[in-house]
PDB file of N, CA and C in Angstrom:
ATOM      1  N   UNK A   1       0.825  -1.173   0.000  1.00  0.00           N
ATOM      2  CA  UNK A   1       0.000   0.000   0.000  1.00  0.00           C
ATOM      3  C   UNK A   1       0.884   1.257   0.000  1.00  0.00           C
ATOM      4  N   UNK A   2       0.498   2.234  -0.784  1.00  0.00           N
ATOM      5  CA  UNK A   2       1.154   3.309  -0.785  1.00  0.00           C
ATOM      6  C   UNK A   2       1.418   3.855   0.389  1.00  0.00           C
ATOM      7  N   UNK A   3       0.454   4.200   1.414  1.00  0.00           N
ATOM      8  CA  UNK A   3       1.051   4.942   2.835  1.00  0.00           C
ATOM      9  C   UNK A   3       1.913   3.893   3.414  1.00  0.00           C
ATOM     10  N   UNK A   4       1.604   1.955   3.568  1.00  0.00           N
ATOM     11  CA  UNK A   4       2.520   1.823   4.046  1.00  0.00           C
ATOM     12  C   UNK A   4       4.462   2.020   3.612  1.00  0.00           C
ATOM     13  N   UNK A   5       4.182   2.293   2.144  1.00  0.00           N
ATOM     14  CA  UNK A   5       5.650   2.326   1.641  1.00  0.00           C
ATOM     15  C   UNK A   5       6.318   3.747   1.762  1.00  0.00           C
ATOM     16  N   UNK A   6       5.368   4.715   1.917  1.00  0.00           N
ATOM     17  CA  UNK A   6       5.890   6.158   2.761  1.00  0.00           C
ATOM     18  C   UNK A   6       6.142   5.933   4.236  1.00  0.00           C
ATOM     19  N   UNK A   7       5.612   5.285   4.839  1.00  0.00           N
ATOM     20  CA  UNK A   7       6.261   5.048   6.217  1.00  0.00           C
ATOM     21  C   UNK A   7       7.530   4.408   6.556  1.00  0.00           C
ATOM     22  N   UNK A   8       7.720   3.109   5.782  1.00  0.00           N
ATOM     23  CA  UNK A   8       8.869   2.374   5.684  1.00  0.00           C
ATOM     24  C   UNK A   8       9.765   3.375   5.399  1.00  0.00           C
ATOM     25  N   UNK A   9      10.199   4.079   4.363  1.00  0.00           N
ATOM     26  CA  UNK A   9      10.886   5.305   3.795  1.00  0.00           C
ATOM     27  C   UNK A   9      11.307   6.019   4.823  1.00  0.00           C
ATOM     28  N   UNK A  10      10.269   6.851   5.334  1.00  0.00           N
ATOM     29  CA  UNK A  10      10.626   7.894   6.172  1.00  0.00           C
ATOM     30  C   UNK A  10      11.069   6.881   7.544  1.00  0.00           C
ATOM     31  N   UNK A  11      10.449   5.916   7.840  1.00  0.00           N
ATOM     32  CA  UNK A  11      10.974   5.068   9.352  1.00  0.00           C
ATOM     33  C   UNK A  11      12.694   4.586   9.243  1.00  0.00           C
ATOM     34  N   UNK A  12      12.846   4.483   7.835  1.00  0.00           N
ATOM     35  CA  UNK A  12      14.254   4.172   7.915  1.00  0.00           C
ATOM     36  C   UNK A  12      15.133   5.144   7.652  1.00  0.00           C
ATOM     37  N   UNK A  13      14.779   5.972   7.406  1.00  0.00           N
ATOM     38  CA  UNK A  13      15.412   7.253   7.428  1.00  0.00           C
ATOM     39  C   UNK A  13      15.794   7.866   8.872  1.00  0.00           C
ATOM     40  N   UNK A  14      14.946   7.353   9.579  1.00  0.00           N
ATOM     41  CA  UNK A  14      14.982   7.799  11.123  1.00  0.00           C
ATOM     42  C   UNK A  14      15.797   6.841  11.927  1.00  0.00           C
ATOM     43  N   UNK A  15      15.478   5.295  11.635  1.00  0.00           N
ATOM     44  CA  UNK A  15      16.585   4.497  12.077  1.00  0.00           C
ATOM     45  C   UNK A  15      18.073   5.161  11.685  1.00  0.00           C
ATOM     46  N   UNK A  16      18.614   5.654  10.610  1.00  0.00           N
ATOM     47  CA  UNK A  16      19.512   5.573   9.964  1.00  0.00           C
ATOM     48  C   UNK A  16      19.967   7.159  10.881  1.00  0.00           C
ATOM     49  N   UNK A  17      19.357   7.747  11.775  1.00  0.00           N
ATOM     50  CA  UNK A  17      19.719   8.721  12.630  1.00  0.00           C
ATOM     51  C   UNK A  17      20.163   8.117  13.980  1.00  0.00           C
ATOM     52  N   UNK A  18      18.813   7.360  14.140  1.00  0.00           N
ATOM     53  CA  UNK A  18      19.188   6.419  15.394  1.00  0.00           C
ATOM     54  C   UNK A  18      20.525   5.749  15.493  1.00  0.00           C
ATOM     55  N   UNK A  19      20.700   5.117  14.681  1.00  0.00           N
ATOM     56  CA  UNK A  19      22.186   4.492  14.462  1.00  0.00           C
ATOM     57  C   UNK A  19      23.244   5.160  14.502  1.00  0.00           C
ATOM     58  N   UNK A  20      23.329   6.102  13.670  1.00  0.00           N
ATOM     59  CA  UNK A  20      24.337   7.194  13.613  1.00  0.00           C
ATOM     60  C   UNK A  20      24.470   7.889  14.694  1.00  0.00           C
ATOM     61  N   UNK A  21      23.700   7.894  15.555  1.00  0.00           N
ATOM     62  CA  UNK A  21      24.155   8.760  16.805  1.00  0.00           C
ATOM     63  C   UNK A  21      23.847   7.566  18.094  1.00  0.00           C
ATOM     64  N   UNK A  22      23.721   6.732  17.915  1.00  0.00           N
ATOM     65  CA  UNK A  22      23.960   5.663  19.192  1.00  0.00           C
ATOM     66  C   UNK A  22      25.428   5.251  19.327  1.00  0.00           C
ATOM     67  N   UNK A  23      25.813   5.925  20.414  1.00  0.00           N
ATOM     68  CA  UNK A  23      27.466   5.719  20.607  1.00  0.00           C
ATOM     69  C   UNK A  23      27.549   4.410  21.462  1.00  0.00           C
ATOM     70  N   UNK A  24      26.789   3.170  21.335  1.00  0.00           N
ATOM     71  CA  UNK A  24      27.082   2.390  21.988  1.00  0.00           C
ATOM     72  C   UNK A  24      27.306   1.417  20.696  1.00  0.00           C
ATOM     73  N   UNK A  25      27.134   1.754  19.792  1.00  0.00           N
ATOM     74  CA  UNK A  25      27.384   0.722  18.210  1.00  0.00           C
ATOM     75  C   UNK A  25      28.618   1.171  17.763  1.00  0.00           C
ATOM     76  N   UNK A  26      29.108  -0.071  17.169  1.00  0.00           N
ATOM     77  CA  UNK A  26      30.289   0.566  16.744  1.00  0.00           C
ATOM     78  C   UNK A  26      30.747   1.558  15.742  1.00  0.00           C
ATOM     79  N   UNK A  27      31.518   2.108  15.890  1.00  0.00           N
ATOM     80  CA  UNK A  27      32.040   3.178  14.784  1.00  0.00           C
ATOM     81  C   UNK A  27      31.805   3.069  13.565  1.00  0.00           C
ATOM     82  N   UNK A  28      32.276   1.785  12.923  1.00  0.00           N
ATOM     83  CA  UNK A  28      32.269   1.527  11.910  1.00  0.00           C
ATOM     84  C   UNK A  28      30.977   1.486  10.882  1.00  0.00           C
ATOM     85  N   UNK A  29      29.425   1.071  12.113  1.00  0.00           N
ATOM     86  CA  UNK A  29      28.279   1.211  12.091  1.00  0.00           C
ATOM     87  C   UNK A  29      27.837   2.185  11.666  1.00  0.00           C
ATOM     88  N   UNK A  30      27.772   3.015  12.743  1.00  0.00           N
ATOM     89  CA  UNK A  30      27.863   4.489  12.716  1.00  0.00           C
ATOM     90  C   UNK A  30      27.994   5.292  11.532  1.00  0.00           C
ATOM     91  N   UNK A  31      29.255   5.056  11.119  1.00  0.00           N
ATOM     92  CA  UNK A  31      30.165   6.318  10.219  1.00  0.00           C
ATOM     93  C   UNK A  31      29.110   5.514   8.450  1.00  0.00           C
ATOM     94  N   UNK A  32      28.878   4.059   8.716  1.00  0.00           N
ATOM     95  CA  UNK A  32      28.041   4.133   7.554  1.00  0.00           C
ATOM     96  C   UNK A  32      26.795   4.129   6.952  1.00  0.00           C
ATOM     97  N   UNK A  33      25.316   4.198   8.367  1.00  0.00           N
ATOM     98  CA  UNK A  33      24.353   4.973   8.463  1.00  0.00           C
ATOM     99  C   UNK A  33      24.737   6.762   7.949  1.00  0.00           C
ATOM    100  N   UNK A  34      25.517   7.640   8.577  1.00  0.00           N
ATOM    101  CA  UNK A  34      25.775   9.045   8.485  1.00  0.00           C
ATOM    102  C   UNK A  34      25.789   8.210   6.719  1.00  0.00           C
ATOM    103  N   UNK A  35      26.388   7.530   6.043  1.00  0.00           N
ATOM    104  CA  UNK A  35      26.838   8.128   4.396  1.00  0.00           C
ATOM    105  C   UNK A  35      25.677   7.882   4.092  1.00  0.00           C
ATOM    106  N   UNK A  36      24.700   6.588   4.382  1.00  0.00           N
ATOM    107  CA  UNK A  36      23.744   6.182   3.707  1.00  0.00           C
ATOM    108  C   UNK A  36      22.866   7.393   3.462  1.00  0.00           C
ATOM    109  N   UNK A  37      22.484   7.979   5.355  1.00  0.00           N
ATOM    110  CA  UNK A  37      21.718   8.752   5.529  1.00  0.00           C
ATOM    111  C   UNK A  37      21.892  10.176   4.606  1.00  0.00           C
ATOM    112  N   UNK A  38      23.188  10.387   4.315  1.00  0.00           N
ATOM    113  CA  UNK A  38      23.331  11.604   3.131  1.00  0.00           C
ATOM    114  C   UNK A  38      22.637  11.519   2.225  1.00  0.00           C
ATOM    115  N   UNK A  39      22.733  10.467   1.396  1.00  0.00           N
ATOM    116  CA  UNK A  39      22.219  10.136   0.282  1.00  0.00           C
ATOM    117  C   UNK A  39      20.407   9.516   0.177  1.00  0.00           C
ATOM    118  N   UNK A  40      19.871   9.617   1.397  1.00  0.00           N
ATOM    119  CA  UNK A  40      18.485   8.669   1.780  1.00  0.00           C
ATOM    120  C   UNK A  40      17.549   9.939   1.120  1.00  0.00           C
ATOM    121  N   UNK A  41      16.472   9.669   0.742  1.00  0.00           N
ATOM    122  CA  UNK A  41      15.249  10.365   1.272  1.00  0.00           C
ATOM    123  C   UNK A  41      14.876  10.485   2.282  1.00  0.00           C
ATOM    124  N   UNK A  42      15.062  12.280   2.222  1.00  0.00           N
ATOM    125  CA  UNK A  42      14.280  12.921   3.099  1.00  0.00           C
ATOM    126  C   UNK A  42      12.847  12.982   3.295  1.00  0.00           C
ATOM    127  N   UNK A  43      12.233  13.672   4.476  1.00  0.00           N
ATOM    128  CA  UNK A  43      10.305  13.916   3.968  1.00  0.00           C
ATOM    129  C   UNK A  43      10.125  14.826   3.317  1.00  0.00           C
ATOM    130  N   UNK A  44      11.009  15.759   3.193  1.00  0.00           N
ATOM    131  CA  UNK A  44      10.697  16.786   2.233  1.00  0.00           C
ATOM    132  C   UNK A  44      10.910  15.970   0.602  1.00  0.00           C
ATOM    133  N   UNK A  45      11.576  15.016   0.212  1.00  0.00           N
ATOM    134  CA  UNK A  45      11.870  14.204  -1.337  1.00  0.00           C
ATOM    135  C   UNK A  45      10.484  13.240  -1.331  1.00  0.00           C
ATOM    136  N   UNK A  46      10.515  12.885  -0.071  1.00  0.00           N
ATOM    137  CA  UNK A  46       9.189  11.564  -0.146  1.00  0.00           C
ATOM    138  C   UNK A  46       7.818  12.742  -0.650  1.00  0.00           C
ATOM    139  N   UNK A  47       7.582  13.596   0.077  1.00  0.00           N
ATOM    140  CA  UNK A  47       6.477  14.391  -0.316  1.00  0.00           C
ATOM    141  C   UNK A  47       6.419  14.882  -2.057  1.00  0.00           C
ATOM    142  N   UNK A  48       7.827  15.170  -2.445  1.00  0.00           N
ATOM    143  CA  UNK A  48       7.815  15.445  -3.573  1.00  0.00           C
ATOM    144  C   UNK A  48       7.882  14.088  -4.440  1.00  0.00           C
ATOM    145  N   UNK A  49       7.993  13.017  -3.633  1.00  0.00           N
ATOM    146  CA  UNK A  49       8.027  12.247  -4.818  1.00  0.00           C
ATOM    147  C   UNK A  49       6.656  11.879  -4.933  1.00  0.00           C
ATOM    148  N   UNK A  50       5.733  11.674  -3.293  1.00  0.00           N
ATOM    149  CA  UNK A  50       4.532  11.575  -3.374  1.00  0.00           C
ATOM    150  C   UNK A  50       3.299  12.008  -4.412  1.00  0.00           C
ATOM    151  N   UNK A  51       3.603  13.575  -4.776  1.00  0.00           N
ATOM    152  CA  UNK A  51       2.772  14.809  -5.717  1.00  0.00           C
ATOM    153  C   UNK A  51       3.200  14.209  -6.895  1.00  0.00           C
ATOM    154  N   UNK A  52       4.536  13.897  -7.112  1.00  0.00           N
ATOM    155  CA  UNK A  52       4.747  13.697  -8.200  1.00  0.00           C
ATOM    156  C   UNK A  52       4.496  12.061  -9.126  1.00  0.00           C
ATOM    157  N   UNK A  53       3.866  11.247  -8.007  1.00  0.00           N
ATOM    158  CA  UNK A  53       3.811   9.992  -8.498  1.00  0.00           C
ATOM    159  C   UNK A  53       2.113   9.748  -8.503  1.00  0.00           C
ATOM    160  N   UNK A  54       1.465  10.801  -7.922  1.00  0.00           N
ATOM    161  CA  UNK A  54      -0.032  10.919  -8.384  1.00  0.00           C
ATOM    162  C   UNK A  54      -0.276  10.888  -9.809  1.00  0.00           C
ATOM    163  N   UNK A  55       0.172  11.017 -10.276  1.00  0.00           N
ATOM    164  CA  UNK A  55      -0.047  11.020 -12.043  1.00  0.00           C
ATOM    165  C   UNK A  55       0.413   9.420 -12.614  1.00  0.00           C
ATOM    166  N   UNK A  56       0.938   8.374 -11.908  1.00  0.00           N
ATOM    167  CA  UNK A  56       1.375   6.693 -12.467  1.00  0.00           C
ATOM    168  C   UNK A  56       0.376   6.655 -12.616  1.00  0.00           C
ATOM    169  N   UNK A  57       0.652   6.053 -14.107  1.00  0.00           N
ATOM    170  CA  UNK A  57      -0.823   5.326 -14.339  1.00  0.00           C
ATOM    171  C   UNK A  57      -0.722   3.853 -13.510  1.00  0.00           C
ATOM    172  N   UNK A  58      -0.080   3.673 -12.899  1.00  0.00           N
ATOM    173  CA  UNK A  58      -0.225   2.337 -12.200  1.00  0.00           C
ATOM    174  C   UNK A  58      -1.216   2.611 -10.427  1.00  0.00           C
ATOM    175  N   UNK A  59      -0.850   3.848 -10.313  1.00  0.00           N
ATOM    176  CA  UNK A  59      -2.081   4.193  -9.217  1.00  0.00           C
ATOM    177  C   UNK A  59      -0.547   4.896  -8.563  1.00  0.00           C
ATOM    178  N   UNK A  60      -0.916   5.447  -7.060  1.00  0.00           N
ATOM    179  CA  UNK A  60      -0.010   6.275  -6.536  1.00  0.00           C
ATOM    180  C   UNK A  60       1.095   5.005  -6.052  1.00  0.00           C
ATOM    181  N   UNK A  61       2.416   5.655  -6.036  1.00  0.00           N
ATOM    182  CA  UNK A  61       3.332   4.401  -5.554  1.00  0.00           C
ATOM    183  C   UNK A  61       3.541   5.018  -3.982  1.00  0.00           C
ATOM    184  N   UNK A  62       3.611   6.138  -3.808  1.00  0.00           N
ATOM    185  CA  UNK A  62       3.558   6.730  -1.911  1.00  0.00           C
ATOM    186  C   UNK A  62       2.614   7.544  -2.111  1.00  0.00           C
ATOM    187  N   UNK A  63       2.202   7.935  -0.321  1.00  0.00           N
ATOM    188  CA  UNK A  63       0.868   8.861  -0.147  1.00  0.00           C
ATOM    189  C   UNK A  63       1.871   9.989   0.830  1.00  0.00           C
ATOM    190  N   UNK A  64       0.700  10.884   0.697  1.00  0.00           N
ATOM    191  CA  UNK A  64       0.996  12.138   1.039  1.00  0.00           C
ATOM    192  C   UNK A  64       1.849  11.622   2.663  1.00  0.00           C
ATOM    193  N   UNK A  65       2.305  12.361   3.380  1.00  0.00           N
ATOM    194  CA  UNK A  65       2.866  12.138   4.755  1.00  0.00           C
ATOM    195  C   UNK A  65       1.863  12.268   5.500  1.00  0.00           C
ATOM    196  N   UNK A  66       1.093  12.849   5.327  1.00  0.00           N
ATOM    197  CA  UNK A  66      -0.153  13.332   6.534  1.00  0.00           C
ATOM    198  C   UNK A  66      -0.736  12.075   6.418  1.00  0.00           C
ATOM    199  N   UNK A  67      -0.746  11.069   5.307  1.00  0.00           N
ATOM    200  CA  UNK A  67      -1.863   9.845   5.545  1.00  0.00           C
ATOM    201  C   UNK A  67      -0.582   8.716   6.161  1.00  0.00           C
ATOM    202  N   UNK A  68      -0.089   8.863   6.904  1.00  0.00           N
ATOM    203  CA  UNK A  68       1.040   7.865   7.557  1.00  0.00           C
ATOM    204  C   UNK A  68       1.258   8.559   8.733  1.00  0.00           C
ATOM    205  N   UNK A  69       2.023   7.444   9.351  1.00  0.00           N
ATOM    206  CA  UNK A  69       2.248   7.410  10.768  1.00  0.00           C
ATOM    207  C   UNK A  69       4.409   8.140  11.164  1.00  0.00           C
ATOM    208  N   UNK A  70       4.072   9.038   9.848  1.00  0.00           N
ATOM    209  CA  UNK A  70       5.537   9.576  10.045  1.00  0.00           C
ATOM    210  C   UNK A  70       6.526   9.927  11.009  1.00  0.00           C
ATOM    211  N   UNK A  71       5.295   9.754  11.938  1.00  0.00           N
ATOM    212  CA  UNK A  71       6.020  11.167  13.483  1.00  0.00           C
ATOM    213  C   UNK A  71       7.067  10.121  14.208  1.00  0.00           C
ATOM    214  N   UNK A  72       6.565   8.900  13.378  1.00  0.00           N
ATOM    215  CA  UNK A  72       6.441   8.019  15.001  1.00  0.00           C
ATOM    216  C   UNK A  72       8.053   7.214  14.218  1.00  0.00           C
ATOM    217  N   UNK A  73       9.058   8.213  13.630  1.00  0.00           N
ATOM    218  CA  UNK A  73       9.987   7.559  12.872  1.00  0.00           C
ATOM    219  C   UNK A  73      11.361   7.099  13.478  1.00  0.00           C
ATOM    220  N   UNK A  74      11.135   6.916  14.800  1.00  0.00           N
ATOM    221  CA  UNK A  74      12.382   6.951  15.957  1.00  0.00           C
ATOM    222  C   UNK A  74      12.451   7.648  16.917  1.00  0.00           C
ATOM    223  N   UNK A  75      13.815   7.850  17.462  1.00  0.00           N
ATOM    224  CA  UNK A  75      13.917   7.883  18.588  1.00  0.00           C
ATOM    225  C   UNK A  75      14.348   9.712  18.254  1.00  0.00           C
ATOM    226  N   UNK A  76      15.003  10.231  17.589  1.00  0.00           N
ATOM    227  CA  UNK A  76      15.342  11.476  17.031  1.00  0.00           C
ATOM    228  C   UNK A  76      14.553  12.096  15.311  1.00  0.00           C
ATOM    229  N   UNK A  77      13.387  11.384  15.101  1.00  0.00           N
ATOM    230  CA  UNK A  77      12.755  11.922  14.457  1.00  0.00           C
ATOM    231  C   UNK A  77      12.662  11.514  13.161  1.00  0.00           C
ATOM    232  N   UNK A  78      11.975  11.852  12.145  1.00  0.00           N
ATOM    233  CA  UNK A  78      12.467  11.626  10.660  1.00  0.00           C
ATOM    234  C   UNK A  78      13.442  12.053  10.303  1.00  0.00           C
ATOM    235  N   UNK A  79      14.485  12.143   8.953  1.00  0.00           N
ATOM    236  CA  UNK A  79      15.817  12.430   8.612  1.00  0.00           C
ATOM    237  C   UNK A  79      14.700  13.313   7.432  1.00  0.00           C
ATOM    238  N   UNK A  80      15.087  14.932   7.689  1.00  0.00           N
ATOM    239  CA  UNK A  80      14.778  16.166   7.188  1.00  0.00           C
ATOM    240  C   UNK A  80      15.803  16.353   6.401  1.00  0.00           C
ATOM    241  N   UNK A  81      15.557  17.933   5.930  1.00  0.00           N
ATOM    242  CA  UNK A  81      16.900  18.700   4.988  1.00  0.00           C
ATOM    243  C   UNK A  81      17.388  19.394   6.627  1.00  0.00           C
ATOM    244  N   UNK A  82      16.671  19.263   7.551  1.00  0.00           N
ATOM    245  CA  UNK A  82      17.506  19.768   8.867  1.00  0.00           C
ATOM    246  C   UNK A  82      18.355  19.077   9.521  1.00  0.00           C
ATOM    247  N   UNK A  83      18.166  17.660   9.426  1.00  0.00           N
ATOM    248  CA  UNK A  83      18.928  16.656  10.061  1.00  0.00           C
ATOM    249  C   UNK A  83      20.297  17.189   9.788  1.00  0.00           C
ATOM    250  N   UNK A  84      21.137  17.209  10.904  1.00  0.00           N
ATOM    251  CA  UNK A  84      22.769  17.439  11.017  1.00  0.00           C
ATOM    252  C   UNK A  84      22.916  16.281  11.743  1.00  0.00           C
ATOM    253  N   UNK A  85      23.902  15.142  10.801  1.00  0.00           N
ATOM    254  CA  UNK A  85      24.856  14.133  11.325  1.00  0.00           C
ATOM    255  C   UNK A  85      25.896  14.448  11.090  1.00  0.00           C
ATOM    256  N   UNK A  86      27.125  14.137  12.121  1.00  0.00           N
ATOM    257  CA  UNK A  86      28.374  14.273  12.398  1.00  0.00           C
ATOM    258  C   UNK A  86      29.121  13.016  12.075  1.00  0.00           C
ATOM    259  N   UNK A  87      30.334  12.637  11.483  1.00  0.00           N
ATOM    260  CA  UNK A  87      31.329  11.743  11.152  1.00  0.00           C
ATOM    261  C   UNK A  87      31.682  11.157  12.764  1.00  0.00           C
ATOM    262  N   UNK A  88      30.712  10.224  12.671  1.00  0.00           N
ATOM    263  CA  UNK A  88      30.744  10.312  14.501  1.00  0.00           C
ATOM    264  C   UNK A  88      32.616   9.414  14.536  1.00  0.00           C
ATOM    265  N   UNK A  89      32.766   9.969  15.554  1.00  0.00           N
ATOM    266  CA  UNK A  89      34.413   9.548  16.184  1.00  0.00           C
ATOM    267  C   UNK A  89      34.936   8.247  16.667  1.00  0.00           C
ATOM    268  N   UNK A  90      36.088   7.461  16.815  1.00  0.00           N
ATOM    269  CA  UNK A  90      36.176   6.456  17.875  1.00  0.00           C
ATOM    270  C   UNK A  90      36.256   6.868  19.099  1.00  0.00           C
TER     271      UNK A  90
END
């Protein structure tokens, strides 16, 4: 279902914060959530990809964010254009 595949999206986007800043995982962990997470969709890309995939003729492939359970994307939130991750350290 489309909202559930906007949630998955944005939920792992939020894991991929979680990880990156849990200093009890290892470094190596860490330092490669932060690259993934560079390169992930944001909610601001999911929304745009949302508007923009209303027009498949196969039906919508994601739903708007408001029809999902976005908030609830971790422990530090969804991964925004605000999200600041750090090259976390040993």
């Amino acid at each position: 279902m489309p909202s559930e595949r906007t949630r998955a999206i944005v939920w792992a986007g939020g894991l991929l914060i979680d990880i990156a800043r849990d200093r009890t995982l290892p470094v190596a962990l860490r330092r490669r959530a932060v690259v993934i997470a560079r390169h992930f969709p944001t909610t601001d890309d999911v929304s745009l990809m949302a508007n923009a995939m209303k027009q498949n003729w196969h039906g919508p492939m994601l739903a708007p964010l408001e029809e999902t359970e976005a908030e609830d994307a971790g422990d530090h939130g969804p991964l925004t254009l605000q999200t600041r991750l750090g090259w976390p350290e040993a």
